[in-house]
PDB file of N, CA and C in Angstrom:
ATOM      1  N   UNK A   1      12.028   6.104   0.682  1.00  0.00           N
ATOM      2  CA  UNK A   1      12.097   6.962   1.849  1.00  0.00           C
ATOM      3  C   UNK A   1      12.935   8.191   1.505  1.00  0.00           C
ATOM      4  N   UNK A   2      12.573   9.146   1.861  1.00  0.00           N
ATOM      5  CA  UNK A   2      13.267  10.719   1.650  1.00  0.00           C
ATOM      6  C   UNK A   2      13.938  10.706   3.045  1.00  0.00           C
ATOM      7  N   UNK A   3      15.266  11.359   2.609  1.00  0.00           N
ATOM      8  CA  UNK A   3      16.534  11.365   3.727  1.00  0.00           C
ATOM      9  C   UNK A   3      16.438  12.801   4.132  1.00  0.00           C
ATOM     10  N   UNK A   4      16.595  12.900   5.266  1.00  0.00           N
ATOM     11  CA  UNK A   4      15.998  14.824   6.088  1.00  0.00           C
ATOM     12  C   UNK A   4      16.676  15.466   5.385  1.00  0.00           C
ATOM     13  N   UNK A   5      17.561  15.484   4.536  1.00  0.00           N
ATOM     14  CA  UNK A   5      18.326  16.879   3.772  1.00  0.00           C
ATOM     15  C   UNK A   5      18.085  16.671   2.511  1.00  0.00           C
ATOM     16  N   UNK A   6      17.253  15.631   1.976  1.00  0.00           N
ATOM     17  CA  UNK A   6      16.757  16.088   0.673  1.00  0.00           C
ATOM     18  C   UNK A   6      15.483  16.617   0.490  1.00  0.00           C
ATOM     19  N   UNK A   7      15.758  18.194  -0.139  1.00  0.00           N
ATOM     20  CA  UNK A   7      14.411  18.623  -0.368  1.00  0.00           C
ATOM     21  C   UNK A   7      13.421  18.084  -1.276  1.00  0.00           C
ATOM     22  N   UNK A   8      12.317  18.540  -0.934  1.00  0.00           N
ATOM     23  CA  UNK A   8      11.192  17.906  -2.126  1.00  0.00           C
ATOM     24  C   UNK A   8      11.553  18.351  -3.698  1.00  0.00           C
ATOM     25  N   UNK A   9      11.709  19.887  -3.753  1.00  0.00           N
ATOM     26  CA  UNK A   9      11.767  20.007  -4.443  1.00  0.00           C
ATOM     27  C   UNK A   9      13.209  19.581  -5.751  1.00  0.00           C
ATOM     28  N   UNK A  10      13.856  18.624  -4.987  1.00  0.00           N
ATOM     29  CA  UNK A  10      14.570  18.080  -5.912  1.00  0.00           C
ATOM     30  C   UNK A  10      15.009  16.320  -5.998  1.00  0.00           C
ATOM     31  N   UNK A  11      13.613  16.265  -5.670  1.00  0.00           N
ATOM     32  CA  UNK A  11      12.742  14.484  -6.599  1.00  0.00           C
ATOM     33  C   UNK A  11      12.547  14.378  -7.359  1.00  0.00           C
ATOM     34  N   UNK A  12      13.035  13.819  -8.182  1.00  0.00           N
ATOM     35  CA  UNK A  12      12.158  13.675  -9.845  1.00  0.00           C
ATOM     36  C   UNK A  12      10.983  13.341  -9.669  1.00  0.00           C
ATOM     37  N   UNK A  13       9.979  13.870 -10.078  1.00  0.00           N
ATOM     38  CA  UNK A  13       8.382  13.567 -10.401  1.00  0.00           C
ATOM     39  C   UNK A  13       8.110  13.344 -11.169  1.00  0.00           C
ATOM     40  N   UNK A  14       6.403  12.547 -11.102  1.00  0.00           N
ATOM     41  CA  UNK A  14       5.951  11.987 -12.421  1.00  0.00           C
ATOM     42  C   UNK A  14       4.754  12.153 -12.301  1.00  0.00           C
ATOM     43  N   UNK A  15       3.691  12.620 -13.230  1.00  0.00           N
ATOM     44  CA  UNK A  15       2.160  12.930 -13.383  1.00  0.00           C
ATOM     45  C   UNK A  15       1.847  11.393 -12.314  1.00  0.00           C
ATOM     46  N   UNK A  16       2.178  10.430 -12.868  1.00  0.00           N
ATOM     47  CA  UNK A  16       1.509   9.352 -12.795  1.00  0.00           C
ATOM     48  C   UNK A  16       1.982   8.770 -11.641  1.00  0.00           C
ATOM     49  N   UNK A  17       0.699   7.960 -11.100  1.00  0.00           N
ATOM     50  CA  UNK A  17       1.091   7.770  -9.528  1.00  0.00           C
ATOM     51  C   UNK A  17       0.579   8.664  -8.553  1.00  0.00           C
ATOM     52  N   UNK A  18       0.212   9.440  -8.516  1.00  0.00           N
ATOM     53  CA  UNK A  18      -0.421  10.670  -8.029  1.00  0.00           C
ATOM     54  C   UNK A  18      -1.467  10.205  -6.831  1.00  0.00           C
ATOM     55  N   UNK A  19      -1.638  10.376  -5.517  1.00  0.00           N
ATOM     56  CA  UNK A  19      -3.066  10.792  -5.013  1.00  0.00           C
ATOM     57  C   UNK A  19      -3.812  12.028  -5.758  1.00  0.00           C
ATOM     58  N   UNK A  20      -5.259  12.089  -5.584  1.00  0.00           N
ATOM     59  CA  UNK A  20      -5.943  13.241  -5.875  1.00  0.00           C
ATOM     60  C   UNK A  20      -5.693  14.569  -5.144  1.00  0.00           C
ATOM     61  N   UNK A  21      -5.027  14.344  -3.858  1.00  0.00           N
ATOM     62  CA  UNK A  21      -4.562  15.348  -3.289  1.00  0.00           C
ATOM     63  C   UNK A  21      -3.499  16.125  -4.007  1.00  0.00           C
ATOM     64  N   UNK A  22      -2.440  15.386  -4.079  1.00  0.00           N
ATOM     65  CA  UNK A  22      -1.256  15.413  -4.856  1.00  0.00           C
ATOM     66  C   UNK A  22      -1.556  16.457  -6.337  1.00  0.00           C
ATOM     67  N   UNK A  23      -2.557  15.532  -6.990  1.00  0.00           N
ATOM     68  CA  UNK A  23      -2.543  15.764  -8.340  1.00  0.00           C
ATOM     69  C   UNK A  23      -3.542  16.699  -8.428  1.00  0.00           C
ATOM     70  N   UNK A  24      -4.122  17.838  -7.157  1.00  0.00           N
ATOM     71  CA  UNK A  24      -4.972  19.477  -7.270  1.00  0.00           C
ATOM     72  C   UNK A  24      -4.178  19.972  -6.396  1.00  0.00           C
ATOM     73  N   UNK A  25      -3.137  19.827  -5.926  1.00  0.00           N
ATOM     74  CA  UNK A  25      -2.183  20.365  -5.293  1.00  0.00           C
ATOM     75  C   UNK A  25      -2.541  20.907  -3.804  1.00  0.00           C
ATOM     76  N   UNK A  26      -3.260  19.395  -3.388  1.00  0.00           N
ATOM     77  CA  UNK A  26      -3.582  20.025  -2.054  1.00  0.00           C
ATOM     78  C   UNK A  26      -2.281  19.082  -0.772  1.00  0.00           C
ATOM     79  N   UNK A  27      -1.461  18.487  -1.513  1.00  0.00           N
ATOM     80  CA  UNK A  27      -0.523  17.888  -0.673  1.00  0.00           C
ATOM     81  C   UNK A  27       0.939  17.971  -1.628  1.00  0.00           C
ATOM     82  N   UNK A  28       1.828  17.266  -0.919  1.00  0.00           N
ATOM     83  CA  UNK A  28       3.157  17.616  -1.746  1.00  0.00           C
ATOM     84  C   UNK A  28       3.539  16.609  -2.610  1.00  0.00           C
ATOM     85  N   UNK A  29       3.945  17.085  -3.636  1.00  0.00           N
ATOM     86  CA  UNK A  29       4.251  16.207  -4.768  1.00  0.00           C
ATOM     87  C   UNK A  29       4.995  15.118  -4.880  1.00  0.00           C
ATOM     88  N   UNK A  30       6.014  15.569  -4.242  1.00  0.00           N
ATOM     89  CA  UNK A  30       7.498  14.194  -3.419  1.00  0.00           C
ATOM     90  C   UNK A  30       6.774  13.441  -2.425  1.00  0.00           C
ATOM     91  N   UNK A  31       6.402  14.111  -1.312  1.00  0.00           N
ATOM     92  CA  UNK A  31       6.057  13.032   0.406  1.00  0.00           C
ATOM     93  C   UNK A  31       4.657  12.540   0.434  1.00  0.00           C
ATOM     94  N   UNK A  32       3.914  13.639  -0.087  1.00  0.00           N
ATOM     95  CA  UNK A  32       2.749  13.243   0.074  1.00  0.00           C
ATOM     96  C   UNK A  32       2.012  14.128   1.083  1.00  0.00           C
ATOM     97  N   UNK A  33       3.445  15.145   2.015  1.00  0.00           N
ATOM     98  CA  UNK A  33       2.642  15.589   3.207  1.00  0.00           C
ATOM     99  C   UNK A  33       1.217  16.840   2.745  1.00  0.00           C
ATOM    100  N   UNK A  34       0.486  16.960   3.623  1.00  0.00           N
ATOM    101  CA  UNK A  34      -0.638  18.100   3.162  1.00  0.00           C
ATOM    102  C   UNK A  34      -0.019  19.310   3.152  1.00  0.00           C
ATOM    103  N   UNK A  35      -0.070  20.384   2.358  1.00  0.00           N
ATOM    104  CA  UNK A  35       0.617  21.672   1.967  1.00  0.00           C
ATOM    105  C   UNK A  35      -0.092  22.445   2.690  1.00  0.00           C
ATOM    106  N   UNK A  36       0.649  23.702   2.958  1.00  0.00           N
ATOM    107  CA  UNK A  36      -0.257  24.709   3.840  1.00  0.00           C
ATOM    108  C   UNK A  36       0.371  26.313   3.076  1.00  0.00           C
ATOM    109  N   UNK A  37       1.335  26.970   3.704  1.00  0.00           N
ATOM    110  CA  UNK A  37       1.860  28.078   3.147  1.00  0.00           C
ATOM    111  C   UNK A  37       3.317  27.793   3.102  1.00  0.00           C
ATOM    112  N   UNK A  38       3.873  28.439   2.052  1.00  0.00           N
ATOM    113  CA  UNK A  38       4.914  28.855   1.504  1.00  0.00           C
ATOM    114  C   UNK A  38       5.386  27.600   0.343  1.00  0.00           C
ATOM    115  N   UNK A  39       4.462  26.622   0.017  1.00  0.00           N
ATOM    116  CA  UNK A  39       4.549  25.497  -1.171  1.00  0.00           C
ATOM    117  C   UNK A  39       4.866  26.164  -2.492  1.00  0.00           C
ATOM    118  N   UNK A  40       6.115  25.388  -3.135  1.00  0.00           N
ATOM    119  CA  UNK A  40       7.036  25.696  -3.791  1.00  0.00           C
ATOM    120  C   UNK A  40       6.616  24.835  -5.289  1.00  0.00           C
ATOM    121  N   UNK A  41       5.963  25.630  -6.442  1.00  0.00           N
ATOM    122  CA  UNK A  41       5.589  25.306  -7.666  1.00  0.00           C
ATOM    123  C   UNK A  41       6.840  24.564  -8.786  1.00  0.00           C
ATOM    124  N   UNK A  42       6.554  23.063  -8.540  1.00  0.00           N
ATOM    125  CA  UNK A  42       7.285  22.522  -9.909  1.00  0.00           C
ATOM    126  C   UNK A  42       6.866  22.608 -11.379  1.00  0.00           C
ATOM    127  N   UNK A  43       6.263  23.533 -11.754  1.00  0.00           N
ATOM    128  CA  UNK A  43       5.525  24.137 -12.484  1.00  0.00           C
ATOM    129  C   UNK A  43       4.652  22.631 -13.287  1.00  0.00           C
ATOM    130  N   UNK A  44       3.959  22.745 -14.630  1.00  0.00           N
ATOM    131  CA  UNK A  44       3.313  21.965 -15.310  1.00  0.00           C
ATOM    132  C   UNK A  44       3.744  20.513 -15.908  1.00  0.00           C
ATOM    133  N   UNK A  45       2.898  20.031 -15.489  1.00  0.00           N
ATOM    134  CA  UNK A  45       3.221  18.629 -15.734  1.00  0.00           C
ATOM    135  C   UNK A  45       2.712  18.067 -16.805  1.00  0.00           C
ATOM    136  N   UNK A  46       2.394  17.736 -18.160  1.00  0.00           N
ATOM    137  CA  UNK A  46       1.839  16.959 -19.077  1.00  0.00           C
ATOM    138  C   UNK A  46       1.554  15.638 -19.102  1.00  0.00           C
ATOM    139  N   UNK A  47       0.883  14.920 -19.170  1.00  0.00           N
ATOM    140  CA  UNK A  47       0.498  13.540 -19.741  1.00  0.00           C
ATOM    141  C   UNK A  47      -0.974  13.495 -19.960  1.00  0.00           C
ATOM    142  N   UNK A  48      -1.206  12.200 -20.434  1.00  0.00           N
ATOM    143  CA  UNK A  48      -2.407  11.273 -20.717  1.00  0.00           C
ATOM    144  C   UNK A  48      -2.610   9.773 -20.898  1.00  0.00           C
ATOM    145  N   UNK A  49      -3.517   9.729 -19.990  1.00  0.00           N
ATOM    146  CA  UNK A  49      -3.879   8.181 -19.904  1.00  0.00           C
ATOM    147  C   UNK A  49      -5.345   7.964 -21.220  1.00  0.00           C
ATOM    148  N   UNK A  50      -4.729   7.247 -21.950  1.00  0.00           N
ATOM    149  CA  UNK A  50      -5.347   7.060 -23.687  1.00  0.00           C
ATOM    150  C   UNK A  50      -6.190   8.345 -24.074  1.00  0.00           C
ATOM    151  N   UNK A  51      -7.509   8.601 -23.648  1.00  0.00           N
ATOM    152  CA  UNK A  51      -7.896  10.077 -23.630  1.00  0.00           C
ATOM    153  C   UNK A  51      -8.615  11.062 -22.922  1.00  0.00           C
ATOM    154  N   UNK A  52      -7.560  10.149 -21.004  1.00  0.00           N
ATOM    155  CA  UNK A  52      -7.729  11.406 -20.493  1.00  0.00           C
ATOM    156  C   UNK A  52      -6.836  12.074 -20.440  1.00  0.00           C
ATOM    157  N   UNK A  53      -6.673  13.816 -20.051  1.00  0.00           N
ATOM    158  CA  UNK A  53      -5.471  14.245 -20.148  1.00  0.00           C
ATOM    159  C   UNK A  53      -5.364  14.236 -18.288  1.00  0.00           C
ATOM    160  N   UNK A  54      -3.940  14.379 -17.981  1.00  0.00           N
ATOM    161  CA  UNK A  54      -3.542  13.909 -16.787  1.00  0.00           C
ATOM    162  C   UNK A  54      -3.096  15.325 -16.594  1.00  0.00           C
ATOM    163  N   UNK A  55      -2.673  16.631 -17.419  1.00  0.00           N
ATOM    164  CA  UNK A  55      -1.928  17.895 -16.911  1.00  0.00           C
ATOM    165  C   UNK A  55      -2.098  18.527 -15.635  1.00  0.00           C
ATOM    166  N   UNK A  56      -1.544  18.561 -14.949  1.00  0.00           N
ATOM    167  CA  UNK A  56      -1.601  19.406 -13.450  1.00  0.00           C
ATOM    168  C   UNK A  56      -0.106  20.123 -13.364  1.00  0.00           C
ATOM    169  N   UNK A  57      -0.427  21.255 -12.372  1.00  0.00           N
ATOM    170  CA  UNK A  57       0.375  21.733 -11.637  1.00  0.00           C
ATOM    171  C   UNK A  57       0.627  21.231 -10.204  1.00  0.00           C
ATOM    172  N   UNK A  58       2.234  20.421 -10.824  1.00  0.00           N
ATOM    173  CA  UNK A  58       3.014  20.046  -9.140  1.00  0.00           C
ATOM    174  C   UNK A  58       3.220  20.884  -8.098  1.00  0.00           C
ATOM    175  N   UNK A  59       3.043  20.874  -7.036  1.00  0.00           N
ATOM    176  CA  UNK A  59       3.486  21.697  -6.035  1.00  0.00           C
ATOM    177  C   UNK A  59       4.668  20.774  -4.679  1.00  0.00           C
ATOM    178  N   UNK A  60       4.899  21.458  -4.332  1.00  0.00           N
ATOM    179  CA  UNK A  60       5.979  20.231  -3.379  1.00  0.00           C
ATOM    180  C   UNK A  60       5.901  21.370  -1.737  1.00  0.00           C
ATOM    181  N   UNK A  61       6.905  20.733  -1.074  1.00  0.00           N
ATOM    182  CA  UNK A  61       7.200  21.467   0.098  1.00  0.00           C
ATOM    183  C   UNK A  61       7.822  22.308   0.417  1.00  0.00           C
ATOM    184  N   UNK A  62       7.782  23.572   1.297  1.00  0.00           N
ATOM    185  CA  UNK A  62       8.940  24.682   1.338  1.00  0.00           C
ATOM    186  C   UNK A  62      10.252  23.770   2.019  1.00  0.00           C
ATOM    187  N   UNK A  63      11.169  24.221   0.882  1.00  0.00           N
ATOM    188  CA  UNK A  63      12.489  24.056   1.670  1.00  0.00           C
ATOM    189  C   UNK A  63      12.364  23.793   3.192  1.00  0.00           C
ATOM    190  N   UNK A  64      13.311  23.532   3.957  1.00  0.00           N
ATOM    191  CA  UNK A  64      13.266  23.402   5.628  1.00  0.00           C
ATOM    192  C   UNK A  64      14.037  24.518   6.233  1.00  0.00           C
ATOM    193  N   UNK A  65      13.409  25.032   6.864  1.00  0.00           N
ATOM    194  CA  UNK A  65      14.099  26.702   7.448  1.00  0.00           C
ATOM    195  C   UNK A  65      13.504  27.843   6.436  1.00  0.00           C
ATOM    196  N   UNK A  66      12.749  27.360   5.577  1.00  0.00           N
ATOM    197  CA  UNK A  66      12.345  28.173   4.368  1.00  0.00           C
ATOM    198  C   UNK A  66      11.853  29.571   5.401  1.00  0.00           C
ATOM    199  N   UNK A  67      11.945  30.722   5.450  1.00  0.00           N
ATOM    200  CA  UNK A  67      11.013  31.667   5.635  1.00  0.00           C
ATOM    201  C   UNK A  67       9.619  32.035   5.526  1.00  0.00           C
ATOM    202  N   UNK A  68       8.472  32.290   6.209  1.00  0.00           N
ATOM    203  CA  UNK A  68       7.388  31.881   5.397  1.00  0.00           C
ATOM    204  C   UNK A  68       6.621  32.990   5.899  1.00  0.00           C
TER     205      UNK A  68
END
């Protein structure tokens, strides 16, 4: 469970484990919630599962009070 003052963007993440949402960056990388505007890039992620490659770009949630 994420506690209201921790932002997303400072969860450790992992390629793996991912929804498909998650992992084309149509939801947030930490919660899971669906992204809309002002989503905040954890930039590139690397892996592979034997020989697929798993690389995506994380995205997470704007800060809270973020400006948007």
């Amino acid at each position: 469970m994420i506690h209201e003052a921790t932002r997303c963007r400072d969860i450790p993440l992992s390629v793996y484990g991912l929804s498909w949402d998650q992992a084309a960056g149509r939801a947030c990388a930490a919660c899971g919630k669906p992204l809309t505007t002002g989503a905040v890039s954890r930039g590139w992620w690397y892996g592979n599962h034997g020989n697929h490659r798993l690389d995506t770009e994380l995205w997470v949630c704007p800060d809270p009070g973020a400006a948007q």
